[in-house]
Protein backbone atom coordinates (compact mmCIF):
# COMPACT_ATOMS: atom_id res chain seq x y z
CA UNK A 1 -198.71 -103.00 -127.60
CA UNK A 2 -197.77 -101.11 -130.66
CA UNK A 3 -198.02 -102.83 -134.01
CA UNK A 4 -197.48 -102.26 -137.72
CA UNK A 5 -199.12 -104.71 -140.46
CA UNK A 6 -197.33 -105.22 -143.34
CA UNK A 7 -198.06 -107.01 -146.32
CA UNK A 8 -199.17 -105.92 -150.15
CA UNK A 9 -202.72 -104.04 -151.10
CA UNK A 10 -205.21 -107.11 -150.38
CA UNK A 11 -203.21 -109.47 -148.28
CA UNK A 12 -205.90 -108.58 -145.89
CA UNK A 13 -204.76 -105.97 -143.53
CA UNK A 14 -207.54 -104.23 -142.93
CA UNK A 15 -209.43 -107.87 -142.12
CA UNK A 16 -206.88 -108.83 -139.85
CA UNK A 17 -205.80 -105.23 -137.76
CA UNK A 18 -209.96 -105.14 -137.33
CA UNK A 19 -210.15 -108.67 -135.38
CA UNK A 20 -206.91 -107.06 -133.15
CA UNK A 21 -208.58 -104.40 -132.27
CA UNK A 22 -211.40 -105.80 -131.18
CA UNK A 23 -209.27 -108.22 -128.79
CA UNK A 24 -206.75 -106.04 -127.81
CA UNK A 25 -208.86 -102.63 -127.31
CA UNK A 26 -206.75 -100.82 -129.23
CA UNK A 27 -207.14 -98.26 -131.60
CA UNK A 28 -206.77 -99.67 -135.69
CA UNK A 29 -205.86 -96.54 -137.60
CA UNK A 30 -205.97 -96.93 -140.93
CA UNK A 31 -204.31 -94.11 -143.21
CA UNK A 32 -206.69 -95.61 -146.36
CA UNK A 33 -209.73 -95.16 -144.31
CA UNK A 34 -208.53 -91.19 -143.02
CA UNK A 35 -207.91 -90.34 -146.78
CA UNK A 36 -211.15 -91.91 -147.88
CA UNK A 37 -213.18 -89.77 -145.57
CA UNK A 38 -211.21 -86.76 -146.13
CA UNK A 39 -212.07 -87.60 -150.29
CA UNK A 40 -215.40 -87.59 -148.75
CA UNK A 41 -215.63 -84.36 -147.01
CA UNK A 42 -213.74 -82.87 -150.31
CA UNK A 43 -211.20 -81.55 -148.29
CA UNK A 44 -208.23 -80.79 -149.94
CA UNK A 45 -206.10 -82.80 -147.82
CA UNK A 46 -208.74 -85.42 -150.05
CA UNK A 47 -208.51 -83.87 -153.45
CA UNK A 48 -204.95 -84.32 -153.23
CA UNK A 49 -204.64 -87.84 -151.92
CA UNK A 50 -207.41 -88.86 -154.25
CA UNK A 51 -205.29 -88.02 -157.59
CA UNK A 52 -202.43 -90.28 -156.18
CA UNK A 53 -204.61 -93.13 -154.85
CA UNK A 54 -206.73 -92.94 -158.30
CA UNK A 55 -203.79 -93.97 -159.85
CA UNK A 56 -202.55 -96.53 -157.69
CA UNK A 57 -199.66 -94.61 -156.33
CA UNK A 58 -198.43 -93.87 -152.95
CA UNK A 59 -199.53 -90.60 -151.50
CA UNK A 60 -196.58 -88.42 -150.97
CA UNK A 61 -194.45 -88.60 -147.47
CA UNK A 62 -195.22 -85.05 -146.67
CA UNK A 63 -198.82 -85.53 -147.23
CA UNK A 64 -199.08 -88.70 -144.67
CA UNK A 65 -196.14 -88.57 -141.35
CA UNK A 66 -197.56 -85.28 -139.74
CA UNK A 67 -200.90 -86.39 -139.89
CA UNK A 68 -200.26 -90.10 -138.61
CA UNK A 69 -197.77 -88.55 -135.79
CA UNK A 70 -200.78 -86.38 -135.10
CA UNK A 71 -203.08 -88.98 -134.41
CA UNK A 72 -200.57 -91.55 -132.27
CA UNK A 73 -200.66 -88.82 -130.01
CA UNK A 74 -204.34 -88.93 -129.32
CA UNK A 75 -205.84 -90.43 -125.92
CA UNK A 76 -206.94 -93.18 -127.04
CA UNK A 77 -203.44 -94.62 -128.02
CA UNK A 78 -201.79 -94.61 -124.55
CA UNK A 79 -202.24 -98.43 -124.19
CA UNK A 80 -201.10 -99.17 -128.06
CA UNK A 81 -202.11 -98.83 -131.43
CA UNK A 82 -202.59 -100.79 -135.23
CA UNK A 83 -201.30 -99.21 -138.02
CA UNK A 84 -202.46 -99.78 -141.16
CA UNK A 85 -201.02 -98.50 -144.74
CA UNK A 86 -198.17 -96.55 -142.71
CA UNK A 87 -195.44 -96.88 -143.34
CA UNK A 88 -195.37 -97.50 -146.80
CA UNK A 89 -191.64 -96.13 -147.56
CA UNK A 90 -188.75 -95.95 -145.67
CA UNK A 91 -188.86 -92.32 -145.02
CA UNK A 92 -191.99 -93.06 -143.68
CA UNK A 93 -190.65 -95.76 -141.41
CA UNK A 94 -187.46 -93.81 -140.22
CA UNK A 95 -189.79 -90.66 -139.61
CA UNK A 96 -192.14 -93.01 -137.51
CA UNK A 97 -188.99 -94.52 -135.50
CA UNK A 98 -188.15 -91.12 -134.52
CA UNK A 99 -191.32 -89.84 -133.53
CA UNK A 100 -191.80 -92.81 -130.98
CA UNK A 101 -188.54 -92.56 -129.76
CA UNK A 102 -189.06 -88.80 -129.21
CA UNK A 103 -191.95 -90.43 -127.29
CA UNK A 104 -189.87 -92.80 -125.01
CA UNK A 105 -191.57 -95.72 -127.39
CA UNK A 106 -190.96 -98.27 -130.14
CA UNK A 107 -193.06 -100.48 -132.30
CA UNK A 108 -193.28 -103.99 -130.49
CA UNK A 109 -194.34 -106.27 -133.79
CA UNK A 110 -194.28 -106.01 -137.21
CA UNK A 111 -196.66 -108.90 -138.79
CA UNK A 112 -196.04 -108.93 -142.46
CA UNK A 113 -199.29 -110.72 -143.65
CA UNK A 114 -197.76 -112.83 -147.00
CA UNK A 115 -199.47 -113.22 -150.02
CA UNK A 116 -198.09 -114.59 -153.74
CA UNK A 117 -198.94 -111.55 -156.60
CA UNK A 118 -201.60 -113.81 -158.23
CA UNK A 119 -203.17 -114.40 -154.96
CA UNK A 120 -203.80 -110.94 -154.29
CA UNK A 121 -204.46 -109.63 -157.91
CA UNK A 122 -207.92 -112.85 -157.36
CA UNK A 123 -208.98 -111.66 -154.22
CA UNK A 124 -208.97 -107.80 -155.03
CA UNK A 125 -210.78 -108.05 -158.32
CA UNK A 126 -213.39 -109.81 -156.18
CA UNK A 127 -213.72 -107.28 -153.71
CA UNK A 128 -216.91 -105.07 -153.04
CA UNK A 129 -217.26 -102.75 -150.35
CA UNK A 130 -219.78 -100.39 -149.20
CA UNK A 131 -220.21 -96.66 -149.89
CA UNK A 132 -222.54 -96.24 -146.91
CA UNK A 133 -221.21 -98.08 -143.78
CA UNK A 134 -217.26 -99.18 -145.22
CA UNK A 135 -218.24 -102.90 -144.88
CA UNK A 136 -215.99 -104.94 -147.09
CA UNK A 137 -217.15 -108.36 -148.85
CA UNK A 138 -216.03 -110.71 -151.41
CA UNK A 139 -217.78 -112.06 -154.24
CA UNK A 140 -216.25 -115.64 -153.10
CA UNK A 141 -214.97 -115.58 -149.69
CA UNK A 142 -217.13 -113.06 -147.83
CA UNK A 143 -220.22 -113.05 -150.09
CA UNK A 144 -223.34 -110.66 -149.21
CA UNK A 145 -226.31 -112.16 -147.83
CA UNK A 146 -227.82 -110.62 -150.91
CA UNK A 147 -226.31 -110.60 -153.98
CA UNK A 148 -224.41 -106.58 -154.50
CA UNK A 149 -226.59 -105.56 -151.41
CA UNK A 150 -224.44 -104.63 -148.10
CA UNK A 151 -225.64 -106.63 -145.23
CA UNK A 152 -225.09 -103.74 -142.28
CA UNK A 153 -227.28 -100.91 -144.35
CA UNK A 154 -228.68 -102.23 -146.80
CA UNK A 155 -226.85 -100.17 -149.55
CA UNK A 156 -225.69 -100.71 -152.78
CA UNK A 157 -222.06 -102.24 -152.96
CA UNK A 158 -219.44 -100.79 -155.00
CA UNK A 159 -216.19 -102.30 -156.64
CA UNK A 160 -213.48 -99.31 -155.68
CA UNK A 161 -212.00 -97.45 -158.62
CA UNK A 162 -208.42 -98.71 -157.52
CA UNK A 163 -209.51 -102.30 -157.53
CA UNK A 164 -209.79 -102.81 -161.36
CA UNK A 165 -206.81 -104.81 -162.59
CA UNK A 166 -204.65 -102.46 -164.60
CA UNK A 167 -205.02 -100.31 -161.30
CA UNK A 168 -203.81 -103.69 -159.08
CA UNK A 169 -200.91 -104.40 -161.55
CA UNK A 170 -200.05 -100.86 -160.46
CA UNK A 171 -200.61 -101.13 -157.35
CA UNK A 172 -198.34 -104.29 -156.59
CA UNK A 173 -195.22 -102.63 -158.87
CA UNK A 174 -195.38 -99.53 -156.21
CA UNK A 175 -195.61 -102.10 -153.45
CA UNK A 176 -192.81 -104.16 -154.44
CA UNK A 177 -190.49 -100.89 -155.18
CA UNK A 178 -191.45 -99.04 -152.19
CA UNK A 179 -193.04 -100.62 -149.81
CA UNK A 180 -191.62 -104.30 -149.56
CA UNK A 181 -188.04 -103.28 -148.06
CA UNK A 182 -189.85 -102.01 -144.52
CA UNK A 183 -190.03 -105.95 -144.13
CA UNK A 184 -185.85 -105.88 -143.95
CA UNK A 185 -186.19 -102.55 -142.02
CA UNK A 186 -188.15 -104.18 -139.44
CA UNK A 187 -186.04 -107.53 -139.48
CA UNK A 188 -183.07 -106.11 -138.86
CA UNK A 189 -185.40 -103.90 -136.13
CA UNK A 190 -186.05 -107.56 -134.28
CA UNK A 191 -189.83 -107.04 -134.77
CA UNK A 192 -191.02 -108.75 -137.68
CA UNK A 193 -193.20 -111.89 -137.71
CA UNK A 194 -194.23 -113.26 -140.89
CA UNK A 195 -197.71 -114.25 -141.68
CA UNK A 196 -198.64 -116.64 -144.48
CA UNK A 197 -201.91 -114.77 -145.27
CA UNK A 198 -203.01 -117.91 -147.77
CA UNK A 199 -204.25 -120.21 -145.15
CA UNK A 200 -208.04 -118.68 -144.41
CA UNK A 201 -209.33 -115.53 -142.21
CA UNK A 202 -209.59 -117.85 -139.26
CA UNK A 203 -206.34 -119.88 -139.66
CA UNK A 204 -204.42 -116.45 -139.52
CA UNK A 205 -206.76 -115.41 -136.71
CA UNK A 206 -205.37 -118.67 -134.89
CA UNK A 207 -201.34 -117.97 -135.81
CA UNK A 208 -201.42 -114.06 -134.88
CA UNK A 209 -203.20 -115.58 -131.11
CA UNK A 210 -200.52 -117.64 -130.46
CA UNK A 211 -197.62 -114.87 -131.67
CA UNK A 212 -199.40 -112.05 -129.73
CA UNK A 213 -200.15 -114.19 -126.94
């Protein structure tokens, strides 16, 4: 089963392709998460990503397809795959359609997880993560045990340089521009399922069950 999650920086992708993966034993590859630890390793795949995503802006296409082709290849995606943060354009999308076609293979859903602007600009202003282990809380709706202490290690938790507001504002203008019209693309592709991602973690747990299902 090959899916794509869609939705705008904070609708809760990450949350959501996480609890799929763990039920469908599939890999969740996140494009965020391979820039982060190349920002880590200073690579300069990293050092280039890092001025873009600094700024709220969409890596560039040539900096992202080869690299996400590259890894849809791997063993570990023979029986399906999440993605997550790919594609964000559509060059991205059309360059993905060929590549799995070149393949013999397609994308099966689309779930667009939905979320109003003011929604998402609350929850991401909220959000903490951790520089040690990744973990992700919420100073409302996924609180730490311990107030700015991660749960898993025990480090320090961090608010991420693109989740201060001017940076979200950003953020959501690229989204709407760029990103939004791969949820036509993958209408007209017969794939997509919207999500209303309002309704609780668990609520959307229950509704992408019974579409995957």
């Amino acid at each position: 089963m090959n899916i794509i999650m869609l939705g705008a920086p904070g609708a809760g992708k990450g949350t959501f392709s996480a609890y799929l993966e763990e039920k469908y034993q599939i890999p969740h590859i996140s494009t965020g998460d391979i820039f982060r630890e190349n920002i880590k390793n200073n690579t300069e795949l990293g050092a280039k990503a890092k001025t873009y995503m600094d700024k709220g802006e969409l890596v560039p296409d040539e900096l992202v397809v080869s690299l996400v082709v590259d890894r849809l290849a791997k063993d570990d995606c023979a029986k399906g795959f999440i993605l997550d943060g790919f594609p964000r354009t559509l060059p991205q999308a059309d360059a993905l359609t060929k590549a799995l076609e070149d393949a013999e293979s397609g994308i099966d859903y689309a779930l667009n997880i939905d979320c109003p602007d003011e929604f998402i600009i609350n929850r991401m202003a909220g959000r903490r993560v951790c520089p040690g282990c990744g973990a992700s809380y919420h100073l409302v709706n996924v609180p730490p045990k311990k107030e700015g202490v991660c749960d898993v290690c025990g480090a320090e938790l961090i608010q991420r340089e693109d989740d201060n507001p001017e940076t979200i504002a950003n953020r959501l203008r690229v989204y709407h521009e760029q990103t939004q019209p791969l949820i036509d693309y993958y209408a007209d592709q017969k794939v997509l399922e919207n999500v209303d991602g309002t309704i609780g973690r668990d609520n959307v747990f229950a509704v992408l069950d019974k579409l995957l299902d």
